[in-house]
Protein backbone atom coordinates (compact mmCIF):
# COMPACT_ATOMS: atom_id res chain seq x y z
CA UNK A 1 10.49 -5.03 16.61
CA UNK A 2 11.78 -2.24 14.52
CA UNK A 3 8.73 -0.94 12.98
CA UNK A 4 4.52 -1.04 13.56
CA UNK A 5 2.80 0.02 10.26
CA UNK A 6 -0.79 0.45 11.20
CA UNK A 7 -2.98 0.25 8.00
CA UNK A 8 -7.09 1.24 8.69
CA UNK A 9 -9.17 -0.27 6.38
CA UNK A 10 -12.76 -0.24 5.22
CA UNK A 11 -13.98 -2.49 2.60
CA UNK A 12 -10.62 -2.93 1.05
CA UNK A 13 -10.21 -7.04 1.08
CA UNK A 14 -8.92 -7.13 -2.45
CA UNK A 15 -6.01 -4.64 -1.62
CA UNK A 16 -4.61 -6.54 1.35
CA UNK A 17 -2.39 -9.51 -0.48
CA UNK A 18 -0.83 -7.03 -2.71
CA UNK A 19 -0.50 -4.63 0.05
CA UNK A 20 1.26 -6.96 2.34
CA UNK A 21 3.08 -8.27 -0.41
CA UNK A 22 4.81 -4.78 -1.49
CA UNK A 23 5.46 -4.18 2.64
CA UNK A 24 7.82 -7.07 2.29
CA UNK A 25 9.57 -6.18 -0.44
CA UNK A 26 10.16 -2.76 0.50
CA UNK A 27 11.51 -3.60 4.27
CA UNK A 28 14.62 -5.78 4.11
CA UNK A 29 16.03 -7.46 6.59
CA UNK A 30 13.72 -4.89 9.37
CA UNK A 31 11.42 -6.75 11.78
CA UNK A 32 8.17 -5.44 10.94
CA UNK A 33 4.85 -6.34 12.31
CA UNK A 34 1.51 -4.95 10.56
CA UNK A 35 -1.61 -4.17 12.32
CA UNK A 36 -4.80 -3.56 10.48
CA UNK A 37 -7.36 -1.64 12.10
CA UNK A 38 -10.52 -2.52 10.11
CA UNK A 39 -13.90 -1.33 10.22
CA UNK A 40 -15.30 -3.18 7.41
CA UNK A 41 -18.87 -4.54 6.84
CA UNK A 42 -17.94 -6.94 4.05
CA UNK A 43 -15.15 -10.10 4.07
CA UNK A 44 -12.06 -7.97 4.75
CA UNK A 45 -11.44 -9.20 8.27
CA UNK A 46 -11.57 -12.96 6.79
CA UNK A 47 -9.10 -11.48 3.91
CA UNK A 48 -6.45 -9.94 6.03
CA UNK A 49 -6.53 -13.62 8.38
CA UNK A 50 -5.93 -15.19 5.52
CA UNK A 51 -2.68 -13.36 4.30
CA UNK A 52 -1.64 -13.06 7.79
CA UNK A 53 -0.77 -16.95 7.74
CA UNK A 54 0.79 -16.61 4.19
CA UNK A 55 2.75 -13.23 5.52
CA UNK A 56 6.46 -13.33 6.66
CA UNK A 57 6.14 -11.34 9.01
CA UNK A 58 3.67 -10.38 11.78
CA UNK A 59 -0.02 -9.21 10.69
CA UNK A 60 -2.75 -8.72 13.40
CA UNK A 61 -6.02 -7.86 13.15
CA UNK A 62 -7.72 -5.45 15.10
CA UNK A 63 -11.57 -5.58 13.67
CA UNK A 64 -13.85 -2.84 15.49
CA UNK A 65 -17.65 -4.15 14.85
CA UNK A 66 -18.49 -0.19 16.83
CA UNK A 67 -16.06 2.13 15.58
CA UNK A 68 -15.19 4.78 17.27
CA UNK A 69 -13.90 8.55 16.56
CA UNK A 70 -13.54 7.26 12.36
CA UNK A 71 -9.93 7.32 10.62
CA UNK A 72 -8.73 8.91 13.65
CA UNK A 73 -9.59 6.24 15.75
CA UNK A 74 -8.56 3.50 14.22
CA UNK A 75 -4.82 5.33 13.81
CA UNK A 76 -4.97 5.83 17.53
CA UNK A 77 -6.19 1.99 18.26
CA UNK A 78 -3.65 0.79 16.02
CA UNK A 79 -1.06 2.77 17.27
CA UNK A 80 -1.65 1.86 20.86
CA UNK A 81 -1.60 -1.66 19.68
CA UNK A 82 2.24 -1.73 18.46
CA UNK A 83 4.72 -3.94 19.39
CA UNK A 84 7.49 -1.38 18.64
CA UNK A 85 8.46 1.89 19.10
CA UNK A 86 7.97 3.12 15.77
CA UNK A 87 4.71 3.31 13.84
CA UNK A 88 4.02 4.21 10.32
CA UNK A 89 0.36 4.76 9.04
CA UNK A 90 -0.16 3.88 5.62
């Protein structure tokens, strides 16, 4: 894995498809994987699954029903959760 980009959200289902979709066009040929830390109280979390299986590359989910610490903390969860050595929060 080349690259982690670690994306927090909150409430921001109908920016995730177009999201992931620009990701892929901007990375080349670079293995990517994309984790979303998401605190959301509405359908987000069901969103991002949903693109993940349409994605062509790797998208987790890490959904945090307690946040903890705010932005911060979801950078720093995110981060910890990355497959690579190099992480990029958008």
């Amino acid at each position: 894995m080349d690259l982690t980009i670690v994306v927090p959200t909150f409430n921001e289902g109908p920016n995730v498809v177009e999201l992931l979709r620009r990701i892929g066009d901007a990375v080349d040929d670079r293995m990517i994987e994309v984790v979303f830390v998401d605190d959301s109280t509405d359908d987000t979390p069901a969103i991002i699954e949903r693109a993940a299986r349409a994605a062509d590359f790797p998208v987790r989910l890490i959904h945090r029903d307690e946040p903890v610490a705010g932005l911060g903390g979801a950078v720093v969860e995110g981060i910890r959760a990355a497959n690579s050595s190099w992480c990029l929060v958008m």
